[in-house]
N, C-alpha and C. Protein backbone atom coordinates (compact mmCIF):
# COMPACT_ATOMS: atom_id res chain seq x y z
N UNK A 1 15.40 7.71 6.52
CA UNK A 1 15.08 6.32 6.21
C UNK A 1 14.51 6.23 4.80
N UNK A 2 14.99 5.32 4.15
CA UNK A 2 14.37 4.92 2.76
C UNK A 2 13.71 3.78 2.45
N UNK A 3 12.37 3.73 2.16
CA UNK A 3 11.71 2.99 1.77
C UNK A 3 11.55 2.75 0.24
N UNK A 4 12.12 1.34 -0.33
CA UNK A 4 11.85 1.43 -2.00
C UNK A 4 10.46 0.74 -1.99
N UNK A 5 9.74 0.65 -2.96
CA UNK A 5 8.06 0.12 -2.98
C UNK A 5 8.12 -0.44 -4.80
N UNK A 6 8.10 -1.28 -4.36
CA UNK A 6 7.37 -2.06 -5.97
C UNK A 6 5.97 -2.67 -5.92
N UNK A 7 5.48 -2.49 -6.58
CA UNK A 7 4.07 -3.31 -6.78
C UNK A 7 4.22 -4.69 -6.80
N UNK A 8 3.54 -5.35 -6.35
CA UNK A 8 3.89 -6.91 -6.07
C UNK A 8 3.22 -8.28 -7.14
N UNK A 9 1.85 -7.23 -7.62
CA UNK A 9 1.24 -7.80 -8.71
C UNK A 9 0.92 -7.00 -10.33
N UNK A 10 1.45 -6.20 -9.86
CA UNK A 10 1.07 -5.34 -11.72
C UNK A 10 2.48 -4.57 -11.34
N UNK A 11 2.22 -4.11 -12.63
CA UNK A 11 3.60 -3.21 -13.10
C UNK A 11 4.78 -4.07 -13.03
N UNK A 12 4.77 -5.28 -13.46
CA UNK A 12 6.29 -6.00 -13.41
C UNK A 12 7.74 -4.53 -14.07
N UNK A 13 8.31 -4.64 -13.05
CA UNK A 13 9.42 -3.46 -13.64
C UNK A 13 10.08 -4.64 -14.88
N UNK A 14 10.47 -3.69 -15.80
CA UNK A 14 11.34 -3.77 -16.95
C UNK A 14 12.72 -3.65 -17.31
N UNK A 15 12.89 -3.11 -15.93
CA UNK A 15 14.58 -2.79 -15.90
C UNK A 15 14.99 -3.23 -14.40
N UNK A 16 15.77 -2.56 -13.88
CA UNK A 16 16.06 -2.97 -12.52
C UNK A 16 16.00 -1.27 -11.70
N UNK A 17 14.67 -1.51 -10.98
CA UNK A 17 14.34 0.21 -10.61
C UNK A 17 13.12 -0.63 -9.76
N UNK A 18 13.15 0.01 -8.91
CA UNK A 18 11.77 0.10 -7.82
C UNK A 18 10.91 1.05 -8.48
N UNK A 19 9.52 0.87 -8.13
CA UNK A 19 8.22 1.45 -9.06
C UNK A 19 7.85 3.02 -8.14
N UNK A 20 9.06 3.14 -6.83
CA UNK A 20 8.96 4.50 -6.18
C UNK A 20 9.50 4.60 -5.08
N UNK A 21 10.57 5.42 -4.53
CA UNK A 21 10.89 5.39 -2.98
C UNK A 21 10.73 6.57 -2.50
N UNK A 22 10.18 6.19 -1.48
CA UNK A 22 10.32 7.04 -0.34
C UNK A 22 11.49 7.65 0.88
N UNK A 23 12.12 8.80 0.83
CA UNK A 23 13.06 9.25 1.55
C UNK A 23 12.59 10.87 2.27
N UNK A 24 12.05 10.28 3.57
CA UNK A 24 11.74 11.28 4.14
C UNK A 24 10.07 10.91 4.26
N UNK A 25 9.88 12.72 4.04
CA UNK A 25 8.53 13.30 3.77
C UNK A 25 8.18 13.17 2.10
N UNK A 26 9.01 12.52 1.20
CA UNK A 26 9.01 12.77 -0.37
C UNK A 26 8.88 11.34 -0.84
N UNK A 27 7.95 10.97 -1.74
CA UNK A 27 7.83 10.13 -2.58
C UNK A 27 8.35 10.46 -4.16
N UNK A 28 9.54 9.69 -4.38
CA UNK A 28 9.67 10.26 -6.19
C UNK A 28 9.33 8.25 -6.78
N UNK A 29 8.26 8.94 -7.65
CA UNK A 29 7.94 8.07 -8.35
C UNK A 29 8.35 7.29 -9.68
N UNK A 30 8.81 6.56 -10.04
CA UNK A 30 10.03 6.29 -11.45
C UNK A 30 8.89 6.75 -12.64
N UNK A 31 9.32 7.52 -13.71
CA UNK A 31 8.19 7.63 -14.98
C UNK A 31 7.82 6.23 -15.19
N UNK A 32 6.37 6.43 -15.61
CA UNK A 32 5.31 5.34 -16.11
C UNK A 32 5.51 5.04 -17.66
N UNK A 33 5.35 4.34 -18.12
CA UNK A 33 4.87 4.56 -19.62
C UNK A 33 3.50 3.68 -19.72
N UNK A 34 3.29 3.48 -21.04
CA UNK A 34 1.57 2.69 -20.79
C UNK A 34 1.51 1.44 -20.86
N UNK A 35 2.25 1.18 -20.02
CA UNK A 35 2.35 -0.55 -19.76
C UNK A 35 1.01 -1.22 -19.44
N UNK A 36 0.91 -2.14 -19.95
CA UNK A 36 -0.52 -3.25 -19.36
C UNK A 36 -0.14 -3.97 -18.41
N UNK A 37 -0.71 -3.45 -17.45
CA UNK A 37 -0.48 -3.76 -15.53
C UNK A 37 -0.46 -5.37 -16.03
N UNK A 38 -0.97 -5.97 -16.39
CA UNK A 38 -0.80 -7.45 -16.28
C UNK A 38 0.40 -8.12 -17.18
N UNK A 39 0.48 -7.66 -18.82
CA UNK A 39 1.58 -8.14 -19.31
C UNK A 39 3.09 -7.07 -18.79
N UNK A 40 2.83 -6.36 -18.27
CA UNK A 40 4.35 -5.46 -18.51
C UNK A 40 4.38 -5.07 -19.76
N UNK A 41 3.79 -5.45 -20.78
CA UNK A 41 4.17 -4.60 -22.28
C UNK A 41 3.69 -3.91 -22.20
N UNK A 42 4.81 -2.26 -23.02
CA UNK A 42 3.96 -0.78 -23.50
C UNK A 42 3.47 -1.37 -24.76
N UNK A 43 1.78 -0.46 -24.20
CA UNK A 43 0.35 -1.02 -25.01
C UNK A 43 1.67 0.61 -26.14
N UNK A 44 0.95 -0.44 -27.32
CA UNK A 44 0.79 1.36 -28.53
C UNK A 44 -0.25 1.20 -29.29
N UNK A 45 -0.55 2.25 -28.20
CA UNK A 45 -1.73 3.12 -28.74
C UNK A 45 -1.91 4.15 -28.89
N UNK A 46 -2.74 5.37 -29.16
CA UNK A 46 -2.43 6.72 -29.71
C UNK A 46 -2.01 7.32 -28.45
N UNK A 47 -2.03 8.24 -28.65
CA UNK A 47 -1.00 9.05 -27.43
C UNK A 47 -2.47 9.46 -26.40
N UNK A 48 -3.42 9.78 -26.99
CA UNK A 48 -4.23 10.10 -25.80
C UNK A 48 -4.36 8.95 -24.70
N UNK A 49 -4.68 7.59 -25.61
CA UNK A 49 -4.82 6.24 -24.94
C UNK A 49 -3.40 6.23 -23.74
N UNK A 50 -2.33 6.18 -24.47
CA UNK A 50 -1.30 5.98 -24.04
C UNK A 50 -0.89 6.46 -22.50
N UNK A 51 -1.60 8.17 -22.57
CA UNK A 51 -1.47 9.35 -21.96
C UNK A 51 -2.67 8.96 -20.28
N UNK A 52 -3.54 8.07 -20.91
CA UNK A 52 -4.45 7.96 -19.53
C UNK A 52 -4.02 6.65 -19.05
N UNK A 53 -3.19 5.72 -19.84
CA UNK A 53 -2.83 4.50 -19.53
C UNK A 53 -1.53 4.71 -18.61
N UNK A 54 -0.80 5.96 -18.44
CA UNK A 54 0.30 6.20 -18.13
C UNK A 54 -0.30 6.64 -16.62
N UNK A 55 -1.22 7.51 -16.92
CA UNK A 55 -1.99 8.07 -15.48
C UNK A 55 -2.26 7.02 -14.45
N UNK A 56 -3.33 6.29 -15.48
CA UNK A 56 -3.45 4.91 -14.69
C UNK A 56 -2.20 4.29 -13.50
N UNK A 57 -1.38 4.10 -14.36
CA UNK A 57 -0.38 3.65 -13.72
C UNK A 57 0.34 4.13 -12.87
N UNK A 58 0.33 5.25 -12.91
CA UNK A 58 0.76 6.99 -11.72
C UNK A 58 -0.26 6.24 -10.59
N UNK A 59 -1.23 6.64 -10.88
CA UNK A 59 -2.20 6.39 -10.00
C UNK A 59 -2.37 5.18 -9.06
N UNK A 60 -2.16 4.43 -9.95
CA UNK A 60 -2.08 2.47 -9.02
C UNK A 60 -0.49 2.55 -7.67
N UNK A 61 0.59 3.25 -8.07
CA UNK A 61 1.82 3.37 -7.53
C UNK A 61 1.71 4.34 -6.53
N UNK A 62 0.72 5.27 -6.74
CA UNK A 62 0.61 5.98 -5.49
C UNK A 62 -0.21 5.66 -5.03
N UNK A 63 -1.49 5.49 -5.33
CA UNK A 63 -2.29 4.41 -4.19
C UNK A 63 -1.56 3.26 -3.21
N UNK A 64 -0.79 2.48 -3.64
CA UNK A 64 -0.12 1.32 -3.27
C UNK A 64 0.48 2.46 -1.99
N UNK A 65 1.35 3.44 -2.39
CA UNK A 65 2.06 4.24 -1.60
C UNK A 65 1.38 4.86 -0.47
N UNK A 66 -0.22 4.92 -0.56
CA UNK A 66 -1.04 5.72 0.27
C UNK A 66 -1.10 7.36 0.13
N UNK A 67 -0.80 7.51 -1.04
CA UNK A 67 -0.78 9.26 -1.58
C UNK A 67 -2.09 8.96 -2.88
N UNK A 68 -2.14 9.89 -2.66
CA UNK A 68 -2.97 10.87 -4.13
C UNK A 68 -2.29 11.79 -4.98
N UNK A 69 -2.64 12.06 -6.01
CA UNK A 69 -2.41 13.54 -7.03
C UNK A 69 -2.39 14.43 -6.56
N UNK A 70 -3.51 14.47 -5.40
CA UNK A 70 -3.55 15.33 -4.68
C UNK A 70 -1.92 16.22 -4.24
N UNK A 71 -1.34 14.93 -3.67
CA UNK A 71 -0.08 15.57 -2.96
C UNK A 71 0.93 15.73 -3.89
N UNK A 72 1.03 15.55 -5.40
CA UNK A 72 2.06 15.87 -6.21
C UNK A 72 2.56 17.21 -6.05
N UNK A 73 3.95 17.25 -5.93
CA UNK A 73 4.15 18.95 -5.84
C UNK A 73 5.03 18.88 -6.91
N UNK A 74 5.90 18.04 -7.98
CA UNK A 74 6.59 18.29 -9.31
C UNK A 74 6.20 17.16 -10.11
N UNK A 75 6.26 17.19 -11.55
CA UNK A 75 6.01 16.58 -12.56
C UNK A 75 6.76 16.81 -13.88
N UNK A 76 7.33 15.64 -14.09
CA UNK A 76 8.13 15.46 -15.68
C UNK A 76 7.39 14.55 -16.34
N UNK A 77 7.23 15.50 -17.54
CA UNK A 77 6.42 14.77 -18.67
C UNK A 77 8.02 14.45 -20.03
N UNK A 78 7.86 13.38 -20.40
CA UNK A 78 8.63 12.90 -21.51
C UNK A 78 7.83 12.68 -22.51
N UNK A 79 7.96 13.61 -24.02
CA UNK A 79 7.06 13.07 -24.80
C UNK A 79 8.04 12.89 -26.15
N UNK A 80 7.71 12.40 -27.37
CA UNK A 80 8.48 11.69 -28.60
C UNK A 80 8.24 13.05 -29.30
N UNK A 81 7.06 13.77 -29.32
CA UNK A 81 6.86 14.43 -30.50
C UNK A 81 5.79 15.90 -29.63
N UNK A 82 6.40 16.67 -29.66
CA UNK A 82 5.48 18.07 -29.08
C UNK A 82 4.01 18.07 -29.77
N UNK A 83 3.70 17.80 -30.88
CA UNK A 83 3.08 17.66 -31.59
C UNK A 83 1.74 17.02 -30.98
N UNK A 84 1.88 16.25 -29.68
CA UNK A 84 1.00 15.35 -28.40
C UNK A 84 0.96 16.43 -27.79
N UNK A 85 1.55 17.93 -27.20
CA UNK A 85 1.60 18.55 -26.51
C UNK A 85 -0.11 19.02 -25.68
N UNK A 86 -0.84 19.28 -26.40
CA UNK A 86 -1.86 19.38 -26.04
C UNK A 86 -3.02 18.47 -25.82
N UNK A 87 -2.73 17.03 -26.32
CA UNK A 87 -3.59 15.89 -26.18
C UNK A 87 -2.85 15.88 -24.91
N UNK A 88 -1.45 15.29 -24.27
CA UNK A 88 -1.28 15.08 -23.33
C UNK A 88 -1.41 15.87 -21.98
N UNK A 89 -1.65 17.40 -22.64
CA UNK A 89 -2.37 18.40 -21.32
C UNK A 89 -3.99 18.04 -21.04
N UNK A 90 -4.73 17.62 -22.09
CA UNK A 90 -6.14 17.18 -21.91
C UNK A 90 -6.64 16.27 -20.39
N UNK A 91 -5.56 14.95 -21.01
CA UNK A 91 -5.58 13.97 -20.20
C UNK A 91 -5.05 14.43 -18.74
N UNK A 92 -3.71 14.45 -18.95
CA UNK A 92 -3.07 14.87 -17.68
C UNK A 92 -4.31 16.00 -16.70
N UNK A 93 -4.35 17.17 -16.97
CA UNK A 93 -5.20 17.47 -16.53
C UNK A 93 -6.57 17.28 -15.63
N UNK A 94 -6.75 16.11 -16.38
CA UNK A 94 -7.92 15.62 -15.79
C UNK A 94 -8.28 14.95 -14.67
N UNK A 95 -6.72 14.62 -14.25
CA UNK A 95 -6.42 14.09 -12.91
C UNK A 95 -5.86 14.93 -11.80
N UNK A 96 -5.93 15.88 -11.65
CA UNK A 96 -5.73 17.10 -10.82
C UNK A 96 -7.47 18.24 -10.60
N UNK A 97 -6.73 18.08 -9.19
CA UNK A 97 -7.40 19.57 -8.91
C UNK A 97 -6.99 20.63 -9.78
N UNK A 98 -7.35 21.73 -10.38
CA UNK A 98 -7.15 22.53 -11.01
C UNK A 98 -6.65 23.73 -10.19
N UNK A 99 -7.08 23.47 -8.68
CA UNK A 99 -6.71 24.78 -7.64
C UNK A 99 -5.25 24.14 -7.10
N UNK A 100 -4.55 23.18 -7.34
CA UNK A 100 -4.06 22.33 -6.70
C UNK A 100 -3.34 21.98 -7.59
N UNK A 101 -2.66 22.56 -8.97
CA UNK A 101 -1.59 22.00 -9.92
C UNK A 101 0.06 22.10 -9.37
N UNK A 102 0.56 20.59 -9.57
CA UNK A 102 1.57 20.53 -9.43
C UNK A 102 2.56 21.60 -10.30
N UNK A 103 3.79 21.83 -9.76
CA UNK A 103 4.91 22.35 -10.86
C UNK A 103 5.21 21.10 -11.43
N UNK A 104 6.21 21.55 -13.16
CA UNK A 104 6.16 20.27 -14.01
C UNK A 104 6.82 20.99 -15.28
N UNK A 105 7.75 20.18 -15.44
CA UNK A 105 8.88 20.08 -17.27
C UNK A 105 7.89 19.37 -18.01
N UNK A 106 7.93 19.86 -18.88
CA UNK A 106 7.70 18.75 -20.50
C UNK A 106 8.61 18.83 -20.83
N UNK A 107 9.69 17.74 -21.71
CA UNK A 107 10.64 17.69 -22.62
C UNK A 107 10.15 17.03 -23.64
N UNK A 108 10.84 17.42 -24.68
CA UNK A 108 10.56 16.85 -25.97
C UNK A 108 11.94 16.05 -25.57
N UNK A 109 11.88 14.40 -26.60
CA UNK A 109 12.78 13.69 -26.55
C UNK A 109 12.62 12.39 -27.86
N UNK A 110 13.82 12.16 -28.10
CA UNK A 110 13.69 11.27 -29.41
C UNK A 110 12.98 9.48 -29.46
N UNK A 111 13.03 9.15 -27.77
CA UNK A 111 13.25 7.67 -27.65
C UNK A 111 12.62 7.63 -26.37
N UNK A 112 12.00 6.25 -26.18
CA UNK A 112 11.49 5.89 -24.72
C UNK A 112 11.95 4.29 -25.10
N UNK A 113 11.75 4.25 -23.71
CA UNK A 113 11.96 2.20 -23.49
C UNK A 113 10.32 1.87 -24.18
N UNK A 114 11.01 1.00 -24.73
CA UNK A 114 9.40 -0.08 -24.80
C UNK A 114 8.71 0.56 -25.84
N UNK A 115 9.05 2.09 -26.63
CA UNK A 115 8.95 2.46 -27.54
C UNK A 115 7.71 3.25 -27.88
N UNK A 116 7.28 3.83 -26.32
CA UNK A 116 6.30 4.76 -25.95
C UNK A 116 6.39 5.71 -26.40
N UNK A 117 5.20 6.91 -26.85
CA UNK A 117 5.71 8.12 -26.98
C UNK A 117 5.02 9.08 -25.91
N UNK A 118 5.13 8.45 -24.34
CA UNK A 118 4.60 9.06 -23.25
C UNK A 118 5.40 8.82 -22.11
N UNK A 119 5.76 9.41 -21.26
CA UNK A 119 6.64 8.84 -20.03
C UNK A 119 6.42 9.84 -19.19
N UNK A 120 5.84 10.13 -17.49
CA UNK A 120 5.86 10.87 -16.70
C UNK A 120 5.98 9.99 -15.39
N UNK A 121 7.47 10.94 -14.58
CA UNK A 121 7.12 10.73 -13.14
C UNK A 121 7.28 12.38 -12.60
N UNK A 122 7.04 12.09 -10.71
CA UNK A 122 6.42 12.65 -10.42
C UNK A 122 7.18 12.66 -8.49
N UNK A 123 7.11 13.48 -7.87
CA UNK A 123 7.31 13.84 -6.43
C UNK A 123 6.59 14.16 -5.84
N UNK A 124 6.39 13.22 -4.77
CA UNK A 124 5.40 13.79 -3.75
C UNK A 124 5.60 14.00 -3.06
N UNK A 125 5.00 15.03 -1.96
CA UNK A 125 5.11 15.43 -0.61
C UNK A 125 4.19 14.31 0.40
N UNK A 126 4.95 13.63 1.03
CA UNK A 126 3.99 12.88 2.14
C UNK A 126 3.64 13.31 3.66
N UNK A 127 4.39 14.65 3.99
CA UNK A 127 4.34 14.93 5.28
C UNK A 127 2.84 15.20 5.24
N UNK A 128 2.43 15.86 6.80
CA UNK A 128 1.56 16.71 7.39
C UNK A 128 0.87 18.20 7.03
């Protein structure tokens, strides 16, 4: 059974994509960028800003979902410039257990929607 989940008051989607579905025991979450939950516009701001504004938004979509970070078991990071590589491990980081890290890609990449230079989604495990 598949459940799609959009947020009903923040995160207006930008394209035509549900904000995460559920199939099964697995939540895959669509990448975030640092949208302002109320306008839908990606805020630009420096990449660290960008990087916890993106979390944020991880975070609001799985709450809605009834998961945590906790249960992430993969993670894709999209970034503009490697050069963020380690500001965006700071942040990211900071939202995990450290005994408890998901697996996870970084790609370097030329372009994001909305003209971010941050984008991560993410899979969760929802079983037992």
């Amino acid at each position: 059974m598949l459940e799609f989940i959009t947020l009903p008051d923040a995160l207006p989607p930008v394209a035509p994509y549900s904000h995460a579905v559920k199939a099964g025991d697995f939540l895959f979450v669509t990448g975030q960028l640092s949208e302002d939950p109320e306008s839908g516009e990606v805020l630009k701001l420096d990449v660290e800003a960008q990087t916890r504004q993106v979390m944020e938004n991880l975070k609001r979509v799985l709450t809605h979902a009834g998961t945590s970070f906790q249960n992430v078991v993969m993670v894709r990071i999209f970034v503009t410039d490697f050069r963020y590589y380690e500001i965006v491990n700071q942040v990211y980081a900071s939202y995990f257990d450290q005994s408890r890290l998901p697996s996870r890609t970084t790609v370097g990449i030329t372009a994001l929607a909305g003209y971010g230079d941050v984008e991560i989604d993410l899979i969760v495990y929802c079983g037992i």
